[in-house]
C-alpha atoms as a PDB file:
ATOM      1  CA  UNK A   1       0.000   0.000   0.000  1.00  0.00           C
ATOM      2  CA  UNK A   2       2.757   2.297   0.639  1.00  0.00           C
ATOM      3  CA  UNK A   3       4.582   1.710  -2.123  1.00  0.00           C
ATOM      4  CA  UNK A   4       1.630   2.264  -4.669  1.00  0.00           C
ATOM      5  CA  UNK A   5       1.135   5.830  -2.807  1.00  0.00           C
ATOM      6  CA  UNK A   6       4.586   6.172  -2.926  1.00  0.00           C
ATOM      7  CA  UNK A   7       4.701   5.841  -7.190  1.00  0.00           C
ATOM      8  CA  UNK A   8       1.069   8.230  -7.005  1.00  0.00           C
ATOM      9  CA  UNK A   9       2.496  11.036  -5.702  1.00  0.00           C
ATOM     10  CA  UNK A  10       6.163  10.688  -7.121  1.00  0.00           C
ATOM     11  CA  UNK A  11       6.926  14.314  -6.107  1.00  0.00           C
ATOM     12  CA  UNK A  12       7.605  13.413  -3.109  1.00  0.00           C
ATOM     13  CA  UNK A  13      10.797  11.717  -3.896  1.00  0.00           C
ATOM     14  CA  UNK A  14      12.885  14.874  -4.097  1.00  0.00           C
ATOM     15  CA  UNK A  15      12.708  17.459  -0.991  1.00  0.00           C
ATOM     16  CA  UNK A  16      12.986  20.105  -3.890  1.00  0.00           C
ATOM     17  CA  UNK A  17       9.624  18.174  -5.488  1.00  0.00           C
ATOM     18  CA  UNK A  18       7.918  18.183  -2.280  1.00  0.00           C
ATOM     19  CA  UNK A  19       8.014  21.622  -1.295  1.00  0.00           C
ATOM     20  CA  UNK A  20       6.931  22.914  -4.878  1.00  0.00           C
ATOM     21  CA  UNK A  21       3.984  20.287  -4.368  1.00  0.00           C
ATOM     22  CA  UNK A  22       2.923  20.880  -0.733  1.00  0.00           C
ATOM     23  CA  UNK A  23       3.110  24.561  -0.912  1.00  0.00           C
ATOM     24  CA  UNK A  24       2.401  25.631  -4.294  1.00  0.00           C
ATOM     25  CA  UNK A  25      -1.338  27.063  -3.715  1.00  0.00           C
ATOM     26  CA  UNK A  26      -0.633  28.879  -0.673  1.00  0.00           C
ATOM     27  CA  UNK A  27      -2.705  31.720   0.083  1.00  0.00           C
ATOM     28  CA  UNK A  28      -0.339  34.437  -0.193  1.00  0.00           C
ATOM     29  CA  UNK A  29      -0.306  37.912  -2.050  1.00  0.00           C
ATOM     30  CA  UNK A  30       2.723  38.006  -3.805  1.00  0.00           C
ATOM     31  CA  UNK A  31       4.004  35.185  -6.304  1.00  0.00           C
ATOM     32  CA  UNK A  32       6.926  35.846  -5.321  1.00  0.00           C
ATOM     33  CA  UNK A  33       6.818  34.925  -1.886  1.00  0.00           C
ATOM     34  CA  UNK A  34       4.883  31.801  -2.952  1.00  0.00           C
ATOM     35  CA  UNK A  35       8.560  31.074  -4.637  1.00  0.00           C
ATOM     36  CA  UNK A  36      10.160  32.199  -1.837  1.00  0.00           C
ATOM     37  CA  UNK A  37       8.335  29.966   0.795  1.00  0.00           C
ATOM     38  CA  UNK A  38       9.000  26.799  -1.743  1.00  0.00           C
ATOM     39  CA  UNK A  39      12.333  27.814  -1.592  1.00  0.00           C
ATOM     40  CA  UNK A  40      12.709  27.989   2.197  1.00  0.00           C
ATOM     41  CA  UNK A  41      10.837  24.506   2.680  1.00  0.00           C
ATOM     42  CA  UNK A  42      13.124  22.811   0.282  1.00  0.00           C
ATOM     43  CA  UNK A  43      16.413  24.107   2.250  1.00  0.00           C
ATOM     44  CA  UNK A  44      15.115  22.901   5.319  1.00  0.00           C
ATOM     45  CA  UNK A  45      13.520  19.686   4.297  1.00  0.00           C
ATOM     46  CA  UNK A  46      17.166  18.880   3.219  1.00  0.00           C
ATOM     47  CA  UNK A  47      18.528  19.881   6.633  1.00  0.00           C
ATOM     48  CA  UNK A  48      15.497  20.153   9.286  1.00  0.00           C
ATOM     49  CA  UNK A  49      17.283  20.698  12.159  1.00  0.00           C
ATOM     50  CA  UNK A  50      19.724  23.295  11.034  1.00  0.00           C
ATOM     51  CA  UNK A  51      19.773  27.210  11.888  1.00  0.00           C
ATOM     52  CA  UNK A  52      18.788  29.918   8.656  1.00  0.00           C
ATOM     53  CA  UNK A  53      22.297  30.462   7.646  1.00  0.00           C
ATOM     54  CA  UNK A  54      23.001  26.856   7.858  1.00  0.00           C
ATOM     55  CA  UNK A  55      20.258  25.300   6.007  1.00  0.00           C
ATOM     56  CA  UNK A  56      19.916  28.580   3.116  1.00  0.00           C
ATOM     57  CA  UNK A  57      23.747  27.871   2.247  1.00  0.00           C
ATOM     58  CA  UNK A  58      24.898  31.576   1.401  1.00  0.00           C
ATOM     59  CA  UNK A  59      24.575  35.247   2.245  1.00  0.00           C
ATOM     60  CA  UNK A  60      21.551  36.166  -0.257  1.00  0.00           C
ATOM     61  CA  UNK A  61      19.740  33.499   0.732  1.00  0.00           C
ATOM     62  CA  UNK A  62      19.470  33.744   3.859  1.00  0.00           C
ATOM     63  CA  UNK A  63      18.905  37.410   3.790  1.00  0.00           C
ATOM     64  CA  UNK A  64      15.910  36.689   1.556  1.00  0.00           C
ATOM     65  CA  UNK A  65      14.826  33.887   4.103  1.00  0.00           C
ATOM     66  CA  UNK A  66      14.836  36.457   6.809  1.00  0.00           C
ATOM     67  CA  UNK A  67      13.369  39.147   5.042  1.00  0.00           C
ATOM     68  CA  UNK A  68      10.426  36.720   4.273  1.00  0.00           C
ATOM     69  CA  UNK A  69      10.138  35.858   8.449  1.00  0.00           C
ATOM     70  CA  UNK A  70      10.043  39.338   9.154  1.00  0.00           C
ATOM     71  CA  UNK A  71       7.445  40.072   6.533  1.00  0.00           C
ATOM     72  CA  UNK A  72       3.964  41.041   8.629  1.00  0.00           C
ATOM     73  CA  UNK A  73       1.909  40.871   5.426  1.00  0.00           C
ATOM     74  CA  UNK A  74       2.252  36.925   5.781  1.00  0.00           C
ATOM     75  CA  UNK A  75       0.787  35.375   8.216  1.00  0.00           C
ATOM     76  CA  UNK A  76       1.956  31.507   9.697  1.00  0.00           C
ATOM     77  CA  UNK A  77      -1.738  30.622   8.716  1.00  0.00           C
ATOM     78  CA  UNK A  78      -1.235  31.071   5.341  1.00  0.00           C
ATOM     79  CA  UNK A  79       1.590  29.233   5.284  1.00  0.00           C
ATOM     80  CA  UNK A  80       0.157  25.998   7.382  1.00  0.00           C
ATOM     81  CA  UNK A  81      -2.782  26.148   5.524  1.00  0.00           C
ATOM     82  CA  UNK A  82      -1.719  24.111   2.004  1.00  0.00           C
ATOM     83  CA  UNK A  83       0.349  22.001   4.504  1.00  0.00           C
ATOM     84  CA  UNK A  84      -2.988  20.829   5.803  1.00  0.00           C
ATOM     85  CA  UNK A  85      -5.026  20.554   3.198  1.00  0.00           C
ATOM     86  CA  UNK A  86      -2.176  18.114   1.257  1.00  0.00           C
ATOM     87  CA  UNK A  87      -2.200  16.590   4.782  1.00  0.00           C
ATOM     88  CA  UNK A  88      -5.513  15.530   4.561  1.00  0.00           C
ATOM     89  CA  UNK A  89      -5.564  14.724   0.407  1.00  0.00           C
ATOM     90  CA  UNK A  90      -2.812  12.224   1.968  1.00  0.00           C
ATOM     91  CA  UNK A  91      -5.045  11.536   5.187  1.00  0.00           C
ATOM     92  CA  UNK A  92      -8.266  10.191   2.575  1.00  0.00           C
ATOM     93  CA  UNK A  93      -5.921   7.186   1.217  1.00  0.00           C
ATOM     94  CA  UNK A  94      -6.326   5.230   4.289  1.00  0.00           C
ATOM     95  CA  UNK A  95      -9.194   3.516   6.262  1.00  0.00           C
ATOM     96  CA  UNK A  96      -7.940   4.431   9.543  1.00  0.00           C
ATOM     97  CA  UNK A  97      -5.322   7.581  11.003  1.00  0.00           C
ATOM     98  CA  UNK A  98      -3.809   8.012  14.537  1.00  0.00           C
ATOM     99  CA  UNK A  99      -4.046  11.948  14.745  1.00  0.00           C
ATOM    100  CA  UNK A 100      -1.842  12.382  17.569  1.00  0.00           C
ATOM    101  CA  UNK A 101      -1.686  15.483  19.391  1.00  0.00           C
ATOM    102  CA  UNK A 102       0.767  16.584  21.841  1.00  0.00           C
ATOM    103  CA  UNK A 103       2.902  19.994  22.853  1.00  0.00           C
ATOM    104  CA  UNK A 104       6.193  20.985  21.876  1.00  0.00           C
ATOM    105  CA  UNK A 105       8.072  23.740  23.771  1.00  0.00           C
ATOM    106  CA  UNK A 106       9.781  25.992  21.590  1.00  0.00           C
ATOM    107  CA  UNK A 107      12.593  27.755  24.220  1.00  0.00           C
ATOM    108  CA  UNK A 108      13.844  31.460  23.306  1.00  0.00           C
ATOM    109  CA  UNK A 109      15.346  32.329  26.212  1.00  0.00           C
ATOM    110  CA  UNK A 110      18.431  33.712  24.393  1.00  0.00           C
ATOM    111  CA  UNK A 111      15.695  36.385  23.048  1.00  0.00           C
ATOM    112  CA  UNK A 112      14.798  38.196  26.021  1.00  0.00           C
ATOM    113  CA  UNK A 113      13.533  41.343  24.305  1.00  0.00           C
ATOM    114  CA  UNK A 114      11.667  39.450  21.836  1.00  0.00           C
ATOM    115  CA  UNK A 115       8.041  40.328  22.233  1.00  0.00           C
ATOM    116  CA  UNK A 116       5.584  37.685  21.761  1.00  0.00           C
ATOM    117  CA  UNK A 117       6.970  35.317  24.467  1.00  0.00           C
ATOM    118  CA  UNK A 118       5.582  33.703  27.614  1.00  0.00           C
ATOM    119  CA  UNK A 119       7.026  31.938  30.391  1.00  0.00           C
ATOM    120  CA  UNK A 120       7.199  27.854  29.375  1.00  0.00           C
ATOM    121  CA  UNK A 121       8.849  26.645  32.870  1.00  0.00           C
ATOM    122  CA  UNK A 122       8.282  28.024  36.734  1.00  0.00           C
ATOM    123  CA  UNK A 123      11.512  30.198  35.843  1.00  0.00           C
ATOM    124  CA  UNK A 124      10.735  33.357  34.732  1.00  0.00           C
ATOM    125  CA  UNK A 125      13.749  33.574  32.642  1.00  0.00           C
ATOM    126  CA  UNK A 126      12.523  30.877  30.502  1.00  0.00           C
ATOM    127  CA  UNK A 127      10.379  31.876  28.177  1.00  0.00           C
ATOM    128  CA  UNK A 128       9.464  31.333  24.823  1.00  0.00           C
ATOM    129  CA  UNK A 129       6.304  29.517  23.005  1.00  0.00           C
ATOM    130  CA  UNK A 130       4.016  26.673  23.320  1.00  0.00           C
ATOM    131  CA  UNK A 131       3.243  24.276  19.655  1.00  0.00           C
ATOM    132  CA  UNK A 132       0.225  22.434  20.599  1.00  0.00           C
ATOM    133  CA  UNK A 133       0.188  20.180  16.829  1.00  0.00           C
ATOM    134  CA  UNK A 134      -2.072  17.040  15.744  1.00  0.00           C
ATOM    135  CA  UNK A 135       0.294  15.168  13.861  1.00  0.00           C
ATOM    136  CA  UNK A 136      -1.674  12.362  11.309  1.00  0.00           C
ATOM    137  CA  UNK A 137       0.078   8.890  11.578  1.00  0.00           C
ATOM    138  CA  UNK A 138      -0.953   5.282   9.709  1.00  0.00           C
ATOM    139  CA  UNK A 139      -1.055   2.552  12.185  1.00  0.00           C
ATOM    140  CA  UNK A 140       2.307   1.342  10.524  1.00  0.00           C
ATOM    141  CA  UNK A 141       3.699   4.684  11.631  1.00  0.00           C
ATOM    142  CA  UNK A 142       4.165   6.930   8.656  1.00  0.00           C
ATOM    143  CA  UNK A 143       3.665  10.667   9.223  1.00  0.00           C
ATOM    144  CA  UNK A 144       1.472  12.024   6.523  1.00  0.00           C
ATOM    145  CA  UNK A 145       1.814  15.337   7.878  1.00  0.00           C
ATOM    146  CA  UNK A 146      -0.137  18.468  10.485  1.00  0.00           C
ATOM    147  CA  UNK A 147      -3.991  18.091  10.648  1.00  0.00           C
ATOM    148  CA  UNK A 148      -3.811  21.183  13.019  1.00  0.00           C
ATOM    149  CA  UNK A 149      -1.442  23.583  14.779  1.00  0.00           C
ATOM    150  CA  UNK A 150      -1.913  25.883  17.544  1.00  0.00           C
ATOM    151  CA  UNK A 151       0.982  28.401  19.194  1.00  0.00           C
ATOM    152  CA  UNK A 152       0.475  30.055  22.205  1.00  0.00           C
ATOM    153  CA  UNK A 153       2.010  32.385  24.690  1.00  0.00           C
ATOM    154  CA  UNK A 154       1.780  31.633  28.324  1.00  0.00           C
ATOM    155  CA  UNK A 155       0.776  35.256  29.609  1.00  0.00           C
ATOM    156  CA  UNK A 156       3.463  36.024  32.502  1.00  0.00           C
ATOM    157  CA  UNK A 157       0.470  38.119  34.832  1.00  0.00           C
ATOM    158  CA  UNK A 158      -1.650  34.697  35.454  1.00  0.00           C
ATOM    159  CA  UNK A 159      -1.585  32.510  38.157  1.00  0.00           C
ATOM    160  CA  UNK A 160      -1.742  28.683  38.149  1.00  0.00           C
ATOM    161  CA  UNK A 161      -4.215  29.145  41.431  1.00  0.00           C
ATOM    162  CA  UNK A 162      -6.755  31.297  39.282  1.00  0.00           C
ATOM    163  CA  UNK A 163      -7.217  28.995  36.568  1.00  0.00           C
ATOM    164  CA  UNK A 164     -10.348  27.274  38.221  1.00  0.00           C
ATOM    165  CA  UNK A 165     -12.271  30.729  37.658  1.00  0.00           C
ATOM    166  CA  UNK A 166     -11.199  30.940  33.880  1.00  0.00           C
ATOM    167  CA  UNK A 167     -13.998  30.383  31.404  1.00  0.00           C
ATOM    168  CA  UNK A 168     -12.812  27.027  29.596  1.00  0.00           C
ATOM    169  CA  UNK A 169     -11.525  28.853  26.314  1.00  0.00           C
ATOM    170  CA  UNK A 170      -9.479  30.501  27.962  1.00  0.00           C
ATOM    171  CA  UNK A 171      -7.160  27.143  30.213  1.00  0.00           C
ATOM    172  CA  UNK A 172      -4.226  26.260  28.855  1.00  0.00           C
ATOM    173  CA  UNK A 173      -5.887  22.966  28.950  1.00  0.00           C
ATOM    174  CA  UNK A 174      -8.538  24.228  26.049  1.00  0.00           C
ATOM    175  CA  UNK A 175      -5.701  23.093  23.326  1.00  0.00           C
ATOM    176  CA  UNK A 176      -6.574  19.097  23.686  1.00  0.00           C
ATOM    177  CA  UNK A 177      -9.958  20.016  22.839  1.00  0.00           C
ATOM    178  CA  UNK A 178      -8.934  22.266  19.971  1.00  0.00           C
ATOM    179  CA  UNK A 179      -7.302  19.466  18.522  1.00  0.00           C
ATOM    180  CA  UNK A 180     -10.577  16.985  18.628  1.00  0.00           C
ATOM    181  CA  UNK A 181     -12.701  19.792  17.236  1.00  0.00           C
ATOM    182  CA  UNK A 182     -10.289  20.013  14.536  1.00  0.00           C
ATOM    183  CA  UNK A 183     -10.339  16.591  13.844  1.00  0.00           C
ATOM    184  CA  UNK A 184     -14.558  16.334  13.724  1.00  0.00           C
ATOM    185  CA  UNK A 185     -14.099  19.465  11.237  1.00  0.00           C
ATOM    186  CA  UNK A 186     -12.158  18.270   8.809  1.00  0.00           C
ATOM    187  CA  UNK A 187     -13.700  15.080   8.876  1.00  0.00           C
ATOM    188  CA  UNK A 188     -16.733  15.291   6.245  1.00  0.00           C
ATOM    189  CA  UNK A 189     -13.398  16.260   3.883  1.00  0.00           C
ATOM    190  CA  UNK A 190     -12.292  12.448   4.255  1.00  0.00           C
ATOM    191  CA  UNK A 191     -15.427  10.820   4.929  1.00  0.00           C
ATOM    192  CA  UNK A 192     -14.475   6.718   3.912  1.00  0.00           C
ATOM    193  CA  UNK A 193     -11.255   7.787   7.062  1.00  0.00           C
ATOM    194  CA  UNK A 194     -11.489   7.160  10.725  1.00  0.00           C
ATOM    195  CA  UNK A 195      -9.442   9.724  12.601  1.00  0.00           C
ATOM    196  CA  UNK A 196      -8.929   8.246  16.140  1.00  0.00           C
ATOM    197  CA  UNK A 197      -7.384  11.337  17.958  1.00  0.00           C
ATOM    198  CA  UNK A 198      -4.874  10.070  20.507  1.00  0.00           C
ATOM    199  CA  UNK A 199      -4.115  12.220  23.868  1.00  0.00           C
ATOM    200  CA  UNK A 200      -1.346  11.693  26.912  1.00  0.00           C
ATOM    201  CA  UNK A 201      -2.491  11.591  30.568  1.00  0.00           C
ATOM    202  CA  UNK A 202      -2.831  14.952  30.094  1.00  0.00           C
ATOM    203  CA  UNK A 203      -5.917  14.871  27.975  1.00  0.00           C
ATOM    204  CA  UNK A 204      -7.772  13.044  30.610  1.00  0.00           C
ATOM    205  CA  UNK A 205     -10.509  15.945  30.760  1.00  0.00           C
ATOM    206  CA  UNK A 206     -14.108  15.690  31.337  1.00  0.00           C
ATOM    207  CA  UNK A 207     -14.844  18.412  29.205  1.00  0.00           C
ATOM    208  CA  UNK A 208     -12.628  16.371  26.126  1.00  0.00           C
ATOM    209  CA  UNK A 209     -14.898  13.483  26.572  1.00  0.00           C
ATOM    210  CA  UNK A 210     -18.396  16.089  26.191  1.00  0.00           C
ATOM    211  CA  UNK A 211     -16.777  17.319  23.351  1.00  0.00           C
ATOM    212  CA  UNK A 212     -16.350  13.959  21.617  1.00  0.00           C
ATOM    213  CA  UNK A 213     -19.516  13.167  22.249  1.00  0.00           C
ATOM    214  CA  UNK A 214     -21.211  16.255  20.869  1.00  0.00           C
ATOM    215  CA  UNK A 215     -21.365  14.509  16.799  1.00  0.00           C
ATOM    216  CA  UNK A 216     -22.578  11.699  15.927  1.00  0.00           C
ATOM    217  CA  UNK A 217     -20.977   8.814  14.895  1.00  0.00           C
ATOM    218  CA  UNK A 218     -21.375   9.032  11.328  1.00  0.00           C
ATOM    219  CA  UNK A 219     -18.614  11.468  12.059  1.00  0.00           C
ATOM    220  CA  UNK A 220     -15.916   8.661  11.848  1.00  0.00           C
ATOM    221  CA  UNK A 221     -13.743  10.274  14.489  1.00  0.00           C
ATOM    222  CA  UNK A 222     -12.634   8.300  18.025  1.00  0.00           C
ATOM    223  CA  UNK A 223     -11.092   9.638  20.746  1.00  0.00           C
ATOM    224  CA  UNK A 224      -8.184   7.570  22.578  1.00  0.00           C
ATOM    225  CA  UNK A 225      -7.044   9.015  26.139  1.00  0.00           C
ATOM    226  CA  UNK A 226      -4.320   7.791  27.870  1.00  0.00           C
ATOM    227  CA  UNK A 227      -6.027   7.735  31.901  1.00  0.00           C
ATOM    228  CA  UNK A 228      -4.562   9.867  34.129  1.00  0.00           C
ATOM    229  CA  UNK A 229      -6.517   8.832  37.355  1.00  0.00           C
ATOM    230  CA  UNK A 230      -9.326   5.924  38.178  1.00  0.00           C
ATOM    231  CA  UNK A 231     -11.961   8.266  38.400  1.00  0.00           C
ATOM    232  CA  UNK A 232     -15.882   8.381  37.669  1.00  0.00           C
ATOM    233  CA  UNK A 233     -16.839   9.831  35.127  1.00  0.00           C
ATOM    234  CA  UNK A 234     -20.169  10.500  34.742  1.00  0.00           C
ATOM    235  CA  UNK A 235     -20.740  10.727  31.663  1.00  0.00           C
ATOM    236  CA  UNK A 236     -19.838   6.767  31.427  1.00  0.00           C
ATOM    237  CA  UNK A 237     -22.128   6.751  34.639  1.00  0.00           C
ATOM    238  CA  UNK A 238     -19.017   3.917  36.289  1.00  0.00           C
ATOM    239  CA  UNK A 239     -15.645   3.833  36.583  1.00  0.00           C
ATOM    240  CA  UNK A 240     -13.747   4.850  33.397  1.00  0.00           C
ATOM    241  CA  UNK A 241     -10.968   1.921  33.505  1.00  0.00           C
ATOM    242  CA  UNK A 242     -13.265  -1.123  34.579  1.00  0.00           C
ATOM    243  CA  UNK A 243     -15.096  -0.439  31.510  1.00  0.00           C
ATOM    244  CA  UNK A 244     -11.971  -1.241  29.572  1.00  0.00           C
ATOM    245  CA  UNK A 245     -11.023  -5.025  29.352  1.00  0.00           C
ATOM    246  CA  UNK A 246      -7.614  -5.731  30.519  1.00  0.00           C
ATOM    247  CA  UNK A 247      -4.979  -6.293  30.481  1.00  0.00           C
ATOM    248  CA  UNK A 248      -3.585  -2.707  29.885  1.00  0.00           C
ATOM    249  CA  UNK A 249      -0.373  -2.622  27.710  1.00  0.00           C
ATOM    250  CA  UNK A 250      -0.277   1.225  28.047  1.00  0.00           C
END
């Protein structure tokens, strides 16, 4: 099965041929930048985990790459947004996807007059932001790519003790249910897929299992939580884990 997607979408065999693909109809402006973005992904595909000056290779380059980061008329969403959509073209080929979701802490603490930031540890000289991503997976394990992305910014003023007074849009703890909605939305858009969204210990919210319940099951989307605690939940009306068979390999 792989290998007959593989020979379908041949342009994935070169990072150059990728990045043209994946980002070709992206919702920007200028043409130019369109180029400019291919360009970018194709340095960095070659070398993901190197710095700008590394990955670009020489002094234009990465002049131009910076000049396109520091650009305010383009917007991240623009950019994600063909990701996802040749995501989920990707996404419809199989039966069944693992959208896994999970946060990655991006640490600029060498930046600290870079505005933007939030704290990401109980040291206030760590700051920097918070990825919260819903990366779809086969059951074999081959990333197809980001059904959804989220970045936040802890806000410095607010206090972990206030949090059971915030409105539930506004917890940290909102992003795990971000990611599910996410998943039912874009579901109708690969409607012979089940998306089983998958969640740590962290997930373990009451308000995460409402929310999966909340469309009906023509839907085709699951939700797979990792238990934090043995508790009732009543929306089960028993206890959550003696309603699953054991043993538990998790």
């Amino acid at each position: 099965m792989l290998k007959q997607n593989a020979s379908q979408h041949s342009y994935q065999k070169t990072p150059a041929a990728w990045a043209t693909h994946e980002f070709a109809h992206a919702p920007l402006a200028d043409k130019r930048h369109t180029k400019r973005l291919q360009m970018i992904a194709t340095a960095f595909a070659q070398q993901p985990t190197a710095a700008i000056p590394e990955a670009c290779g020489n002094l234009a380059e990465v002049k131009a790459t910076y000049r396109f980061v520091e650009n305010e008329a383009i917007v991240a969403a623009a950019i994600r947004e063909p990701h996802h959509k040749a995501t989920l073209q990707r996404v419809s080929l199989h039966p069944v996807i693992l959208a896994v979701q999970d946060t990655t802490t991006l640490n600029y603490s060498t930046h600290p007059c870079t505005e933007g930031l939030g704290p990401i540890c109980h040291s206030s000289k760590s700051i920097g932001l918070l990825v919260h991503s819903t990366l779809a997976i086969t059951p074999s394990g081959q990333p197809l790519g980001f059904l959804h992305n989220a970045v936040r910014a802890r806000n410095p003023r607010a206090r972990v003790s206030s949090r059971e007074g915030r409105k539930l849009a506004d917890k940290e703890s909102h992003k795990w249910i971000e990611s599910l909605e996410a998943c039912q939305a874009v579901a109708p858009l690969c409607s012979q897929t089940t998306l089983v969204n998958i969640t740590d210990r962290e997930g373990d919210l009451y308000d995460l299992f409402v929310q999966a319940l909340k469309v009906s099951d023509e839907s085709r989307v699951e939700l797979l939580v990792r238990a934090l605690v043995r508790a009732h939940h009543g929306i089960l009306g028993s206890d959550l884990l003696a309603r699953v068979p054991g043993p538990f390999p998790l």
